[in-house]
Protein backbone atom coordinates (compact mmCIF):
# COMPACT_ATOMS: atom_id res chain seq x y z
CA UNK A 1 -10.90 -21.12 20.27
CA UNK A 2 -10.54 -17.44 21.46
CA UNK A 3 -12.75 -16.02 18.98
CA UNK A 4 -15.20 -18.77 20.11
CA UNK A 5 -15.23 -17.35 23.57
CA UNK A 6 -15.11 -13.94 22.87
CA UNK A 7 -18.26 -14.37 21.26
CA UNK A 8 -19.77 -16.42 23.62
CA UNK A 9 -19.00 -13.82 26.15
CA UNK A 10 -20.56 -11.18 24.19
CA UNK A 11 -23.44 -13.13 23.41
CA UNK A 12 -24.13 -13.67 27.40
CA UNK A 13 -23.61 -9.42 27.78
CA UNK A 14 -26.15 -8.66 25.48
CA UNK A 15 -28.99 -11.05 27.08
CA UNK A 16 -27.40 -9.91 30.76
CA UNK A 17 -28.20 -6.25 29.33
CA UNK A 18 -31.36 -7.20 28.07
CA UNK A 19 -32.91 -8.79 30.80
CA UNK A 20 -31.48 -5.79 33.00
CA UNK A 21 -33.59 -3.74 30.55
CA UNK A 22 -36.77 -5.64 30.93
CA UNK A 23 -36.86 -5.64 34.58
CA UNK A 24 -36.02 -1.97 34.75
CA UNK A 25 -38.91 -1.74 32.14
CA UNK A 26 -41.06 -3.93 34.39
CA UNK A 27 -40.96 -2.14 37.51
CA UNK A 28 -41.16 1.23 35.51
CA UNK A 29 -44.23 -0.01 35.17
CA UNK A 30 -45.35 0.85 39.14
CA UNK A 31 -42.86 3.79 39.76
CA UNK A 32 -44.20 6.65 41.74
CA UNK A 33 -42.63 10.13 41.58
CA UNK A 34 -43.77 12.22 44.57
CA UNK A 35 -42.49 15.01 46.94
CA UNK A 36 -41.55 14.59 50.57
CA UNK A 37 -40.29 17.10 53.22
CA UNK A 38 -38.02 15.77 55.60
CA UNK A 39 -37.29 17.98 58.86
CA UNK A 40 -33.97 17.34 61.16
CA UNK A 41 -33.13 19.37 64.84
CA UNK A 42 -29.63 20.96 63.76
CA UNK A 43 -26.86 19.41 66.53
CA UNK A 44 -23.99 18.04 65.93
CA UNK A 45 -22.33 17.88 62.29
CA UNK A 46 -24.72 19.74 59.92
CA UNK A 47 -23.35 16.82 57.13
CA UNK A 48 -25.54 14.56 59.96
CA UNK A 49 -28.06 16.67 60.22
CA UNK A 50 -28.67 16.85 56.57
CA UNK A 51 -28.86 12.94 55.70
CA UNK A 52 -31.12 13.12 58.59
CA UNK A 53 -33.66 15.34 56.90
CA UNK A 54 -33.38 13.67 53.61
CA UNK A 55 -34.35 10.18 55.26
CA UNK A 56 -37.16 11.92 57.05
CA UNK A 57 -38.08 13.74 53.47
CA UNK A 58 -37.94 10.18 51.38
CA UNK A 59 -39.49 8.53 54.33
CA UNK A 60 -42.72 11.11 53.49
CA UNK A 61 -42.33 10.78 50.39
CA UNK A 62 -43.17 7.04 50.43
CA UNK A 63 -45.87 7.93 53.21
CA UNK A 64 -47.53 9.91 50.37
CA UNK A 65 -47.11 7.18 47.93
CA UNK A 66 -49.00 4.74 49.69
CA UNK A 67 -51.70 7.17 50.64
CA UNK A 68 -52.29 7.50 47.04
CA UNK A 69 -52.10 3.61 46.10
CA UNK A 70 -53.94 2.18 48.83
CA UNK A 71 -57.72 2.50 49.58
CA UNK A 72 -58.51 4.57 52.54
CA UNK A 73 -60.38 1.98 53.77
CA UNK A 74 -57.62 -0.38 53.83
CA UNK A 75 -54.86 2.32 55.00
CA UNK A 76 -57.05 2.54 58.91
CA UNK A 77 -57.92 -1.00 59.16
CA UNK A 78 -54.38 -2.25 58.94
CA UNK A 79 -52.70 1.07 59.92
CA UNK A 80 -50.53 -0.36 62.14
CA UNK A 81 -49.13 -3.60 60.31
CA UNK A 82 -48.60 -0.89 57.29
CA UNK A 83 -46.93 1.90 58.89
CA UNK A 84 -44.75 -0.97 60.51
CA UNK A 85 -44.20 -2.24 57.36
CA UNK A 86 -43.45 1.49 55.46
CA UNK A 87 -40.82 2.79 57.92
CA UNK A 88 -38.66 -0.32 58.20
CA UNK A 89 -38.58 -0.74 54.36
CA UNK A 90 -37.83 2.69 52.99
CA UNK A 91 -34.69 2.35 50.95
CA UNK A 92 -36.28 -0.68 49.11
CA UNK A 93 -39.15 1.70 48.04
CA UNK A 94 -37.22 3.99 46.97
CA UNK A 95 -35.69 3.87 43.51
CA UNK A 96 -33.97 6.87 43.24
CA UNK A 97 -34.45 10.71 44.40
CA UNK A 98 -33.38 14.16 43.54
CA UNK A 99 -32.95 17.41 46.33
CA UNK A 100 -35.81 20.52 44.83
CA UNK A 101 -34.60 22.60 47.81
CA UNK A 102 -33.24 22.85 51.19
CA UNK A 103 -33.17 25.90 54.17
CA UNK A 104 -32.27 26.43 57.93
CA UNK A 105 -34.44 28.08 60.10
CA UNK A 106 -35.91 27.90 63.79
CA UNK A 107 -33.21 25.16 64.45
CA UNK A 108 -34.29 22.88 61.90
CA UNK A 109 -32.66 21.60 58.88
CA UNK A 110 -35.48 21.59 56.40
CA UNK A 111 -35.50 19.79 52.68
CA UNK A 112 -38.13 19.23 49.73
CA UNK A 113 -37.19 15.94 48.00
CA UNK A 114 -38.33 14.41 44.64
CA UNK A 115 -38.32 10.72 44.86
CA UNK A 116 -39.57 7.63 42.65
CA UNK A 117 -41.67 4.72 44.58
CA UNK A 118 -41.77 1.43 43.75
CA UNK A 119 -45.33 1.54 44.40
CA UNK A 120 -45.53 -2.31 43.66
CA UNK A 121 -42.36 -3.43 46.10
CA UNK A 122 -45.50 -1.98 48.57
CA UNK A 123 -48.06 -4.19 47.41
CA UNK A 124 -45.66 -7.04 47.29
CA UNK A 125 -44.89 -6.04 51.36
CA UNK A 126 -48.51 -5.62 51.90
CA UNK A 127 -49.71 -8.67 50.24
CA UNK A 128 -47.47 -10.83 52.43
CA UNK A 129 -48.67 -10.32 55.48
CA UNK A 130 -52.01 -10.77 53.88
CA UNK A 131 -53.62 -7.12 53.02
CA UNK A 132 -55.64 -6.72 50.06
CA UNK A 133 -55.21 -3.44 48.25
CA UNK A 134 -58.73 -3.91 46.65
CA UNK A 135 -61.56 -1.51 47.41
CA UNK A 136 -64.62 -2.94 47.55
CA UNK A 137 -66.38 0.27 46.70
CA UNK A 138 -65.36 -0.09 43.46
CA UNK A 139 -66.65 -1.93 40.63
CA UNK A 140 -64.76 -5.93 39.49
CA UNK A 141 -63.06 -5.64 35.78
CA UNK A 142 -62.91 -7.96 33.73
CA UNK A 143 -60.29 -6.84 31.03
CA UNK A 144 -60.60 -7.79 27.34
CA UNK A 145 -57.85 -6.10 25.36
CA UNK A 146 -56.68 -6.24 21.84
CA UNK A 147 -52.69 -5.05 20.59
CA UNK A 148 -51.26 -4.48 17.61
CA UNK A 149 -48.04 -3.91 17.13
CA UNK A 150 -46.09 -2.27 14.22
CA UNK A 151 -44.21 -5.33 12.85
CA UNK A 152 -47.05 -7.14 12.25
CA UNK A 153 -50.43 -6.91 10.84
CA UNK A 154 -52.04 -9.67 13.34
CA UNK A 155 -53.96 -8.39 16.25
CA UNK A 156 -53.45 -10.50 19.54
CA UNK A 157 -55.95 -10.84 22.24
CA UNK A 158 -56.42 -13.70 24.76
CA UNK A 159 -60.34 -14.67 23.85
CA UNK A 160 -58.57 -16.26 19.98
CA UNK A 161 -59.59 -19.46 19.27
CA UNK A 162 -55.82 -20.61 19.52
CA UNK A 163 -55.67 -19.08 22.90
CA UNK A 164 -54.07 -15.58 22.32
CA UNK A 165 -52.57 -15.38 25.90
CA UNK A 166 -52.67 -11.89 27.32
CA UNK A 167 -51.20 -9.00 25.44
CA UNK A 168 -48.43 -7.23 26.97
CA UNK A 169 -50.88 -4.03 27.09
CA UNK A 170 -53.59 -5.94 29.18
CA UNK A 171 -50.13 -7.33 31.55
CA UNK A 172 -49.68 -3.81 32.28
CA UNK A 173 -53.55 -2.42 32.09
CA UNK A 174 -54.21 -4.90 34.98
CA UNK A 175 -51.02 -3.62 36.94
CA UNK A 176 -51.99 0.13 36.70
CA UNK A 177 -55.80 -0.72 37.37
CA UNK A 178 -55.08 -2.81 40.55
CA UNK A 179 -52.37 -0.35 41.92
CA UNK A 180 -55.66 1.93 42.01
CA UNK A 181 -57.57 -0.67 44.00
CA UNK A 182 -59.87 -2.63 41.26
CA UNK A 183 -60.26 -6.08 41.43
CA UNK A 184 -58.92 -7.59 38.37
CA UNK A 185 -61.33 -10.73 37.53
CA UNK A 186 -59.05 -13.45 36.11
CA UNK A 187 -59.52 -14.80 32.10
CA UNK A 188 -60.50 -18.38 33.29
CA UNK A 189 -63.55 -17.47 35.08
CA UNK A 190 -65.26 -18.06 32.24
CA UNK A 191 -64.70 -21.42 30.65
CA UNK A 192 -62.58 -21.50 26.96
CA UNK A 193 -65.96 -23.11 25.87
CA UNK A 194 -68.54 -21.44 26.98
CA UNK A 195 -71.08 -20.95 24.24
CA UNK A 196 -70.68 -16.71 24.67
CA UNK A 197 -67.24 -17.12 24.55
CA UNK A 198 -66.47 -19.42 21.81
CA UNK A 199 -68.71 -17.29 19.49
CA UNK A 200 -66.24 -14.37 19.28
CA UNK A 201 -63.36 -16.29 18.89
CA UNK A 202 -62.33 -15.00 15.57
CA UNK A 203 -63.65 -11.49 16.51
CA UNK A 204 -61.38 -9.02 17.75
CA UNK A 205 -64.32 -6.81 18.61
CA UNK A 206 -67.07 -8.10 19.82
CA UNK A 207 -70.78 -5.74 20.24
CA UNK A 208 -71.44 -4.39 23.33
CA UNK A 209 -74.09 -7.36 23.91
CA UNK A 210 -71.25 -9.90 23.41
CA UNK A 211 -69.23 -8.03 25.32
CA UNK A 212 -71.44 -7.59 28.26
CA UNK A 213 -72.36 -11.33 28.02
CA UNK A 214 -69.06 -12.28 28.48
CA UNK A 215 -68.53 -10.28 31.57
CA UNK A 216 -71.66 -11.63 33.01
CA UNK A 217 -70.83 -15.05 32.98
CA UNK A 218 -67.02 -14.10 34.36
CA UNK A 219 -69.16 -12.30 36.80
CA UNK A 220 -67.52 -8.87 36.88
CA UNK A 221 -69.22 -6.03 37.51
CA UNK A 222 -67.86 -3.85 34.26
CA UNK A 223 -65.88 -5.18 31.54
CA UNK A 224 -63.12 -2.62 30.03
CA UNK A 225 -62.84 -3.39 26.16
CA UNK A 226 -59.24 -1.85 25.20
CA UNK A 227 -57.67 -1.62 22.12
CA UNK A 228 -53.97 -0.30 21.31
CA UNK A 229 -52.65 0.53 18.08
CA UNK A 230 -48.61 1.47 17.80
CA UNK A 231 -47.15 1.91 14.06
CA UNK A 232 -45.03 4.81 13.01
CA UNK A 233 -45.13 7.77 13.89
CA UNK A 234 -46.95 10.52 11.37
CA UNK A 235 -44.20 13.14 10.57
CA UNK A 236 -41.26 14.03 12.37
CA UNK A 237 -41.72 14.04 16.24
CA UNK A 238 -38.86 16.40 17.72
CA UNK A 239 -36.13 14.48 19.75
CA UNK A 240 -37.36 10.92 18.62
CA UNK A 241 -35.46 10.25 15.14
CA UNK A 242 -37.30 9.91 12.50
CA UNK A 243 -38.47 6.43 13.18
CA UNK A 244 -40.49 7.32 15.94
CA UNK A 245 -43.68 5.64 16.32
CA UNK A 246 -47.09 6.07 18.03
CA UNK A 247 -48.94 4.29 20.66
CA UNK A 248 -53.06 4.78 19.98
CA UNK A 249 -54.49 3.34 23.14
CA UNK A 250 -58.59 3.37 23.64
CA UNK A 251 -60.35 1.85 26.60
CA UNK A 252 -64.41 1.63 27.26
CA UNK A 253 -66.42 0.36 30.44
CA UNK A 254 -69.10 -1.63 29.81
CA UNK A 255 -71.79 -2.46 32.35
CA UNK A 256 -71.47 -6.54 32.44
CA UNK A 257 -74.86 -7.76 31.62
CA UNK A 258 -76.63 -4.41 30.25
CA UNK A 259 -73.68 -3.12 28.07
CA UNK A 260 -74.24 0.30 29.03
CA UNK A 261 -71.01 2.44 28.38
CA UNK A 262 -70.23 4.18 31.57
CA UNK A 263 -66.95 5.87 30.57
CA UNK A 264 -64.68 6.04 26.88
CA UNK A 265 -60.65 7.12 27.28
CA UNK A 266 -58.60 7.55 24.81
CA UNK A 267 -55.03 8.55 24.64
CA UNK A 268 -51.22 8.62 22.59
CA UNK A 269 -47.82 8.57 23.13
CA UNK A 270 -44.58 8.94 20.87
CA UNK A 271 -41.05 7.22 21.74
CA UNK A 272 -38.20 6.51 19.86
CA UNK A 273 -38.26 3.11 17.88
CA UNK A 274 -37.93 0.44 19.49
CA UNK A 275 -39.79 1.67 22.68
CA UNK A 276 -42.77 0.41 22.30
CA UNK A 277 -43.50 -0.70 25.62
CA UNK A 278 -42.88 3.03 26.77
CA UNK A 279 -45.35 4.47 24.69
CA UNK A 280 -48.13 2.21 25.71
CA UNK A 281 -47.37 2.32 29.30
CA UNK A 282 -47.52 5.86 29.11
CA UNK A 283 -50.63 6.33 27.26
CA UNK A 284 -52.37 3.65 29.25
CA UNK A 285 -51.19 5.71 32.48
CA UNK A 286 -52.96 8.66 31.14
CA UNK A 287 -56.03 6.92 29.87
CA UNK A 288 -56.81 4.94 33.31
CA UNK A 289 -56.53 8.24 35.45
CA UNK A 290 -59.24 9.62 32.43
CA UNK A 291 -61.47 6.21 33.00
CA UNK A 292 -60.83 6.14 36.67
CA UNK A 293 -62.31 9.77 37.55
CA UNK A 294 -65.00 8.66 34.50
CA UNK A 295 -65.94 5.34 36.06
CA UNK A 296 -65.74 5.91 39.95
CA UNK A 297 -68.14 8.96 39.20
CA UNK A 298 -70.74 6.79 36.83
CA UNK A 299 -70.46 3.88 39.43
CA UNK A 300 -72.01 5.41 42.49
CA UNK A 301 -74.86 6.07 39.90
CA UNK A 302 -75.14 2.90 39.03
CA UNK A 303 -74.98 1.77 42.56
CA UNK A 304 -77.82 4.66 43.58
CA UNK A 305 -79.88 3.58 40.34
CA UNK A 306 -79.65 -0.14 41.34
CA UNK A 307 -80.99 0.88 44.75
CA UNK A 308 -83.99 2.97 43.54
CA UNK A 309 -87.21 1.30 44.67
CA UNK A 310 -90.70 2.10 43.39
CA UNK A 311 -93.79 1.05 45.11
CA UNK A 312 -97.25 0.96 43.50
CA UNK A 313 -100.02 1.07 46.59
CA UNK A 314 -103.00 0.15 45.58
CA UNK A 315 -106.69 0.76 48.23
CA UNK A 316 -104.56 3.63 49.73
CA UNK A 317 -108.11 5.03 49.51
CA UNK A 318 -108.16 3.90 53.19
CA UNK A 319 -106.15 6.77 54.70
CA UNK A 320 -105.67 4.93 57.85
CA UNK A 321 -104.53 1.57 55.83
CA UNK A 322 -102.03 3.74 53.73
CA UNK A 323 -100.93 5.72 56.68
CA UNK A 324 -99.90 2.98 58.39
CA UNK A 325 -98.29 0.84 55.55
CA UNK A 326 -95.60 3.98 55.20
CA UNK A 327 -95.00 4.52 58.52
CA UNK A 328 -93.95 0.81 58.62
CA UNK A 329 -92.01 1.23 55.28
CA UNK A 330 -89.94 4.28 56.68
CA UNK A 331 -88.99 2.19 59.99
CA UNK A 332 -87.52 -0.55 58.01
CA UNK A 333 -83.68 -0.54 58.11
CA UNK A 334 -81.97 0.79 55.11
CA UNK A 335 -85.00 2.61 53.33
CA UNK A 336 -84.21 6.21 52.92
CA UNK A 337 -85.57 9.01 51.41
CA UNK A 338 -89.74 8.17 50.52
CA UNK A 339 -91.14 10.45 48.29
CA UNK A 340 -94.49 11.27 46.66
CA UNK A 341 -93.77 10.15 42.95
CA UNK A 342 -97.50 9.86 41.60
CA UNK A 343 -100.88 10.71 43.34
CA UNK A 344 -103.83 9.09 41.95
CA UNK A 345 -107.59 8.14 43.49
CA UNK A 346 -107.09 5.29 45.80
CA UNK A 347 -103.50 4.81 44.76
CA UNK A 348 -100.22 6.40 45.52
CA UNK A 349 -96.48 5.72 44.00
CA UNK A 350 -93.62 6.11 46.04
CA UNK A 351 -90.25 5.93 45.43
CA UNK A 352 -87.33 5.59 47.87
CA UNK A 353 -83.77 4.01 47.74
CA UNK A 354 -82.97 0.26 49.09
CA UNK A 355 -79.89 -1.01 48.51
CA UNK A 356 -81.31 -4.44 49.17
CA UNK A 357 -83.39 -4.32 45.69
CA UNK A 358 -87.66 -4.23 45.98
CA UNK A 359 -87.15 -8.45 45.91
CA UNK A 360 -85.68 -8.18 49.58
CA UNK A 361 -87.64 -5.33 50.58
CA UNK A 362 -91.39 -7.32 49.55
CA UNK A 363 -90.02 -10.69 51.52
CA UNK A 364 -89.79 -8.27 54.52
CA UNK A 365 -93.20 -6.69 54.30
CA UNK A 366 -94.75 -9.71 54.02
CA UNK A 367 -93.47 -11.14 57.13
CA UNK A 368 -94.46 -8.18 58.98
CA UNK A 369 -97.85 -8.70 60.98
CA UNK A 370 -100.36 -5.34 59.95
CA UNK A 371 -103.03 -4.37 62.28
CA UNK A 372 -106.51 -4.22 60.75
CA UNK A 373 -105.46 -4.77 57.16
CA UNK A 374 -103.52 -7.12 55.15
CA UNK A 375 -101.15 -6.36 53.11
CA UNK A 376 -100.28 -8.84 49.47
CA UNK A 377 -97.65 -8.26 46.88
CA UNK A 378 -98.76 -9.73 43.60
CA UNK A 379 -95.97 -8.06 41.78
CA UNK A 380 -92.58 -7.86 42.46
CA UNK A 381 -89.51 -6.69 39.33
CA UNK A 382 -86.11 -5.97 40.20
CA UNK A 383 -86.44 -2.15 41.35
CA UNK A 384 -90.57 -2.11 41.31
CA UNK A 385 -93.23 -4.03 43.04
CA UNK A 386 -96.95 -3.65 43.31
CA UNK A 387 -98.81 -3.32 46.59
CA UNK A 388 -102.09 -3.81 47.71
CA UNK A 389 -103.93 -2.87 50.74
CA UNK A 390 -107.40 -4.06 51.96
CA UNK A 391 -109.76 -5.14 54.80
CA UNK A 392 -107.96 -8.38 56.93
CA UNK A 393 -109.84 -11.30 56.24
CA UNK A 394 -111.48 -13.38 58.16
């Protein structure tokens, strides 16, 4: 009967330790390290004074943490309900810090601290009391991700027929991407049977075509098409035993809808055996700040490409006609930057940027009233239309 319990209690250790070393893993996941100077006036007991300037240094410290996690735009609109919500939760943020140096001068007790944030107690905070860490300058992602781990020669991803459910590596993708201020567009926005979907359901990797299909009908902006790769490790990898293994992680943005690649990462990581969440967690870290600088570049190009307008005016052989016709078109709100693209007899090309698209910009010149001429659009394509300009009839 002893035994029995002994064993029982040792049983309920290990899963106590083992779910202790999950959740440690989890919120690994959105740790922070950063640096933060605290400053304290010197009076009184310089033991005081110092705890003083090491709250004030980890209070920074978590300043600079959510500087770098939220979007800017975000950070002034709710400035005060954040800050509020920062200073009065600091020791929850923090998960542990470490002094890099200390000194006394001018009357101040001065300190540099290291500390680790748990960047996503923040977002827990933030979201709340309602505030959205997403930044609608950047693009929606939709996140298709494949895994495969080394004790098994199956790869797992959520489109399978069987339902795959989500990989851990897309679970923690999705963390690191929002905590940078993407919207993450959820799996069910596009229906288990939808006719694009259903047709890669035994495919692991779908074309670009496919892929950008799918992301059109989830309606995300890009879709990022991962895959992640861990077996063991080739060689000897110093300070890991030699049953290390490897964690191959590769992630590509695809423009939903064209399929255009805007941006390819690719990164590894080693651990001991057994950590296999570590070494995917780390090289996905390192590939998302790679796609991130890739994709927020290539995105403002798509955004300036989608807002390129061209204009085809036809009968501008009537100077007065196509004089007046541009002055109108550089009035109009949001048109910026006409220029001279082609310069033919009776017939100029212009092109300018719109954000509204040459669809919203043609409904508004037709509903203006022109003096002396009229104006008709036979032609109108997503970032072109066709313009002509002749005597008002009667």
């Amino acid at each position: 009967m002893r035994t029995d319990r002994y064993v029982r209690w040792i049983f309920f250790c290990c899963i106590l330790v083992c779910y202790t070393a999950v959740s440690a893993a989890d919120e690994s996941f959105s740790l922070k390290t950063v640096e933060g100077i605290g400053a304290a006036k010197i009076q009184g007991s310089i033991v005081d004074t110092r705890n003083t300037a090491v709250s004030n240094g980890l209070a920074a410290a978590v300043e600079r943490a959510a500087l770098d996690s939220i979007p800017p735009e975000t950070f002034s609109a709710n400035f005060p309900a954040i800050a509020d919500i920062l200073s009065k939760n600091v020791n929850q943020f923090v998960q542990g810090y470490k002094v890099m140096a200390e000194s006394r001068s001018g009357g101040f007790y001065r300190i540099l601290v290291q500390a680790n944030i748990f960047t996503g107690a923040i977002q827990k905070q933030l979201s709340a009391v309602g505030i959205s860490l997403v930044d609608k300058s950047l693009p929606s992602l939709l996140l298709m991700v494949t895994e495969q781990r080394s004790s098994t020669a199956s790869v797992q991803y959520w489109w399978a027929d069987a339902g795959g459910g989500m990989p851990a590596t897309e679970s923690t993708l999705s963390r690191i991407l929002a905590e940078k201020g993407y919207a993450i567009i959820p799996h069910d926005k596009i229906a288990a049977t939808d006719p694009v979907l259903t047709s890669v359901h035994q495919n692991p990797a779908p074309g670009n075509s496919q892929i950008a299909d799918i992301g059109t009908r989830a309606g995300a902006d890009i879709v990022v098409f991962g895959t992640s790769l861990i077996q063991p490790a080739a060689g000897a990898v110093t300070g890991l035993g030699s049953n290390a293994i490897t964690a191959f992680v590769k992630l590509r943005a695809l423009r939903a809808g064209t399929g255009e690649e805007l941006a390819v990462a690719e990164q590894s990581s080693s651990a001991a055996a057994g950590a296999e969440d570590q070494a995917i967690t780390t090289a996905l870290t390192a590939a998302c700040t790679d796609l991130n600088n890739q994709l927020t570049s290539a995105w403002q190009g798509q955004i300036k490409k989608a807002a390129s307008v061209e204009v085809q005016i036809e009968g501008a052989g009537q100077l007065g006609y196509y004089s007046a016709f541009r002055t109108a078109l550089s009035k109009i709100s949001g048109v910026k930057d006409i220029q001279i693209k082609e310069m033919q007899s009776g017939k100029y090309i212009l092109s300018m940027e719109y954000s509204g698209g040459a669809r919203q910009l043609a409904d508004i010149l037709l509903l203006k009233t022109w003096n002396g001429f009229d104006v008709t659009i036979p032609e109108v394509g997503q970032n072109q239309m066709r313009v002509i300009l002749g005597p008002k009839k009667p």
